[in-house]
Protein backbone atom coordinates (compact mmCIF):
# COMPACT_ATOMS: atom_id res chain seq x y z
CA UNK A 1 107.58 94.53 122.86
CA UNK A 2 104.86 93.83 120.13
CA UNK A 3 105.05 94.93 116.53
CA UNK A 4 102.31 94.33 114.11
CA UNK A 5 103.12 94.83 110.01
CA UNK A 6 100.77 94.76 107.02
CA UNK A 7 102.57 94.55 103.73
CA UNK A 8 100.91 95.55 100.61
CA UNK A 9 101.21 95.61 96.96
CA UNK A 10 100.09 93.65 93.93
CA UNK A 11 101.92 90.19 92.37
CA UNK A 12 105.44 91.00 91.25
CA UNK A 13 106.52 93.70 93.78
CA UNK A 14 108.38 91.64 96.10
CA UNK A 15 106.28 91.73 99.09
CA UNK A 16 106.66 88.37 100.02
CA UNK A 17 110.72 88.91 99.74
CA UNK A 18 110.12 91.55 102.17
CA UNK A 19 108.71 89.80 104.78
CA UNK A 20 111.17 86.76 104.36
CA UNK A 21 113.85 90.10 104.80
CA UNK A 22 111.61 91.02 108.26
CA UNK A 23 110.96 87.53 109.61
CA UNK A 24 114.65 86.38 109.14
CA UNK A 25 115.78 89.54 110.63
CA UNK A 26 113.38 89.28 113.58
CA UNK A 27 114.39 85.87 114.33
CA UNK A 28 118.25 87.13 114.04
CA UNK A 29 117.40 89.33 116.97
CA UNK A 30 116.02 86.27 118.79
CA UNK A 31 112.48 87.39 118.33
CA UNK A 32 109.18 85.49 117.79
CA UNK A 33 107.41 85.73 114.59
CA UNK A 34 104.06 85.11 112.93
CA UNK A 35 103.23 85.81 109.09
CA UNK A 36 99.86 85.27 107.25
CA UNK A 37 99.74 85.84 103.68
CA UNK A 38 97.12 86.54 101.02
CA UNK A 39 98.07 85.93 97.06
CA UNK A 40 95.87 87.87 94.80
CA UNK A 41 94.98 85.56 92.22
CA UNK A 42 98.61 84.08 92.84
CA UNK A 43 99.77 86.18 89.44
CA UNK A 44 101.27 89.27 88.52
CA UNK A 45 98.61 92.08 88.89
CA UNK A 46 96.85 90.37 91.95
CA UNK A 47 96.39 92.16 95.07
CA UNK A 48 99.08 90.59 97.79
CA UNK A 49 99.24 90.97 101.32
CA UNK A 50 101.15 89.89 104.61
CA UNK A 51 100.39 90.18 108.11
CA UNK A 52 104.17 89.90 110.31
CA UNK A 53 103.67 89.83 113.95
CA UNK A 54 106.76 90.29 115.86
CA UNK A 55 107.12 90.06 119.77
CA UNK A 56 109.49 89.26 122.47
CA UNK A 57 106.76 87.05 123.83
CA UNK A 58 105.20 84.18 122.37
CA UNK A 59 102.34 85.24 119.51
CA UNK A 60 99.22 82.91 119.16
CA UNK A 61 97.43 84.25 115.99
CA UNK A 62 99.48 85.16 112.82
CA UNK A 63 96.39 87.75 112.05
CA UNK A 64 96.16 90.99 113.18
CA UNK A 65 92.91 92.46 114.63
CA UNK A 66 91.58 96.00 113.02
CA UNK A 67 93.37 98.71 114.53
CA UNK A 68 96.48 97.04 115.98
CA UNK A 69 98.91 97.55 113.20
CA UNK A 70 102.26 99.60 114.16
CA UNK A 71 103.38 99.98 110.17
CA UNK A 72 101.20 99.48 107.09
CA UNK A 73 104.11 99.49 104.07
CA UNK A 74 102.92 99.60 100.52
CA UNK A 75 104.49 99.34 97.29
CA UNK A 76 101.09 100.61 95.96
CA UNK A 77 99.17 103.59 96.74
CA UNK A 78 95.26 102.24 96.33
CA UNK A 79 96.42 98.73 97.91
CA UNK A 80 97.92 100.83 100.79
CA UNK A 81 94.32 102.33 101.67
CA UNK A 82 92.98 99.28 101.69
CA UNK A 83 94.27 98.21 104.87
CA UNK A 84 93.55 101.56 106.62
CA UNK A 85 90.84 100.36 108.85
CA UNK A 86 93.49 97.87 110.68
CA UNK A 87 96.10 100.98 111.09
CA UNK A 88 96.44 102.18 114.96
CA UNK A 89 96.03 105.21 115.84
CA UNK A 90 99.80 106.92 115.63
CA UNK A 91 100.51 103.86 113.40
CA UNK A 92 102.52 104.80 110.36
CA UNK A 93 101.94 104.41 106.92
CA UNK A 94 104.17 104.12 104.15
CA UNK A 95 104.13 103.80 100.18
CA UNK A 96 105.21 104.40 96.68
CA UNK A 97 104.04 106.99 94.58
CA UNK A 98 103.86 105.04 91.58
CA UNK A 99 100.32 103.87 90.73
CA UNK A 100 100.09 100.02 89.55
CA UNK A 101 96.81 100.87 87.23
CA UNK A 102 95.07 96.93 87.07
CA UNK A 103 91.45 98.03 87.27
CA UNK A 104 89.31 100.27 84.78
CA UNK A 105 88.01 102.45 87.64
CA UNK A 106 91.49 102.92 89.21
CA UNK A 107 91.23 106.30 90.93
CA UNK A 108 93.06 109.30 90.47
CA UNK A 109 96.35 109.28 91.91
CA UNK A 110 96.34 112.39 93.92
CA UNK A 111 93.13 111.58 95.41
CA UNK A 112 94.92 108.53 96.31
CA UNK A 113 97.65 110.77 97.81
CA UNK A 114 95.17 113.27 99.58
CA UNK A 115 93.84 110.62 101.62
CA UNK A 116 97.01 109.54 102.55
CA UNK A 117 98.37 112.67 103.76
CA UNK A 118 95.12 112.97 106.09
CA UNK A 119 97.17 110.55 108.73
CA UNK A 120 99.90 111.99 110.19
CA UNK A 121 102.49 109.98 110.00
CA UNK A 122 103.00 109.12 106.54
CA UNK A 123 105.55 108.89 103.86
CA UNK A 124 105.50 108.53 100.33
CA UNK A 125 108.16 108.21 98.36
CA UNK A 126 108.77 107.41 94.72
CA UNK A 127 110.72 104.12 94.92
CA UNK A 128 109.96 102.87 91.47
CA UNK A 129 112.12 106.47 89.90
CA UNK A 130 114.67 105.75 92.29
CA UNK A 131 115.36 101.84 91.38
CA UNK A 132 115.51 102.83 87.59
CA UNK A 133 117.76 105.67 88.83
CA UNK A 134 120.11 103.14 90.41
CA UNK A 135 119.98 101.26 87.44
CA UNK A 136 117.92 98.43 88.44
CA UNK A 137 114.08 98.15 88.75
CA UNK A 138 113.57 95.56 90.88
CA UNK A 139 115.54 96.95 94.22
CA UNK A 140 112.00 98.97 94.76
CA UNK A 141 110.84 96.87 97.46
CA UNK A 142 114.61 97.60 99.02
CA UNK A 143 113.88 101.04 98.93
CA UNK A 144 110.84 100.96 100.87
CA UNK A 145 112.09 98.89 103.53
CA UNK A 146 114.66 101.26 104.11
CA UNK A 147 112.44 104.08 104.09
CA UNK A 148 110.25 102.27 106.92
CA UNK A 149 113.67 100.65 108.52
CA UNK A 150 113.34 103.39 111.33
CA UNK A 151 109.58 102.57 112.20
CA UNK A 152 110.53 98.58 112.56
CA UNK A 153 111.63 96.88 115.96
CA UNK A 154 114.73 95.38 114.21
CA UNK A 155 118.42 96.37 114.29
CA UNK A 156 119.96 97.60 110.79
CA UNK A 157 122.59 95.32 110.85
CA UNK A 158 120.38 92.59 111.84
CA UNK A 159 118.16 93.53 108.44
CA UNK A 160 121.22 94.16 105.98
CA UNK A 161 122.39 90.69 107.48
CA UNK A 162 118.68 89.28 106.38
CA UNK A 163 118.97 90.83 102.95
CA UNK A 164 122.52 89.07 102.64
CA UNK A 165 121.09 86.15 103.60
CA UNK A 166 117.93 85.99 101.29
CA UNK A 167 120.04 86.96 98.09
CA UNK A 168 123.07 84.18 98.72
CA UNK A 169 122.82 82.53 96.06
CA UNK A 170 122.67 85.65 93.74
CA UNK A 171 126.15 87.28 92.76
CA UNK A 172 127.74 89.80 95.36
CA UNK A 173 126.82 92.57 92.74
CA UNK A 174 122.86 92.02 93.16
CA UNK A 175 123.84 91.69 97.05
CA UNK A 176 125.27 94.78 97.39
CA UNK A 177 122.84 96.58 94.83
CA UNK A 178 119.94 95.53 97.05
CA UNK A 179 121.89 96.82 99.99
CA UNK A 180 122.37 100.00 98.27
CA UNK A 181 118.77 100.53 97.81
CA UNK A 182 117.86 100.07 101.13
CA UNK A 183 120.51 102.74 102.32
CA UNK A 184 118.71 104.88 99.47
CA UNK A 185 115.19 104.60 101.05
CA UNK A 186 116.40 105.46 104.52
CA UNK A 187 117.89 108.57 102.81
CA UNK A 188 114.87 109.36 101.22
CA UNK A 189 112.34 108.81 104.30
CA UNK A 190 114.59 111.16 106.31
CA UNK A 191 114.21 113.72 103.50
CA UNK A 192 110.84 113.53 103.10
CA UNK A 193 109.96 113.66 106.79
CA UNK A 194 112.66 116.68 106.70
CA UNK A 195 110.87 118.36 103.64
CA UNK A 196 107.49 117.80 105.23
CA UNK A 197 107.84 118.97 108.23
């Protein structure tokens, strides 16, 4: 088993929690793990990314080649389709609506949508309206992950245990608020893949 990710978004939108959430959940499940990561800038606005190999074999290269990713998960739109070219093909693809405008040019949203909904296996779900629904802006990136917690190689106890785990030494009320946002996403991947299709 082999599962390439390529997390996306821009400075402030908790990528790099998320693949702390992945690699400590991978390595729960007594799996090997790899993670490269790219810091925009290293500020708020800057485009991040992070490359999370997981295997049950050893993994020599913490990069993945174009066209081997299993999941590209975005908390941006335009910083999702940036990454296209290393997607597989039947690899999934999966992002928030919201647009994080940084650039002059910054394209139309829909456009940005349109070319997402060319690849099959997508979803795209407004996680930023749902975290200020719950009350709390910041669970977005929880959100996502359980909207793409069906399309990872990890257990959901093993990931709710990694969440626990990364937000210790936070009160049990932001603990179990992030929880609750990753039950939301799973809810709301199933209904858009229900809704779509």
């Amino acid at each position: 088993m082999k599962s390439n990710i390529i997390l996306s978004g821009v400075g402030g939108q908790g990528i790099l929690t998320l693949a702390s959430i992945i690699d400590t959940a991978a390595l729960y499940q007594n799996l090997f793990v790899k993670q490269s990561e790219v810091h925009g800038m290293s500020q708020r606005g800057g485009a991040v990314q992070c490359h999370v190999r997981i295997s049950d074999k050893q993994i020599y290269s913490d990069l993945i080649p174009e066209g081997e990713t299993d999941l590209i998960l975005s908390a941006e739109p335009m910083e999702l389709l940036r990454h296209i070219p290393f997607l597989k093909k039947n690899g999934w693809i999966i992002t928030d609506s919201s647009t994080f405008e940084n650039i002059v040019n910054y394209p139309d949203k829909h456009d940005l949508y349109k070319q997402i909904k060319t690849h099959y296996n997508h979803i795209i779900i407004n996680a930023k309206s749902c975290a200020k629904d719950m009350g709390n802006s910041k669970v977005c990136n929880m959100i996502l992950l359980g909207a793409a917690s069906e399309h990872l190689p990890l257990e959901e106890e093993k990931l709710l245990r990694a969440i626990r785990h990364l937000f210790k030494d936070k009160s049990e009320k932001i603990i179990l608020k992030n929880i609750e946002a990753f039950k939301e996403g799973q809810k709301k991947a199933k209904d858009f893949i229900n809704f779509v299709y």
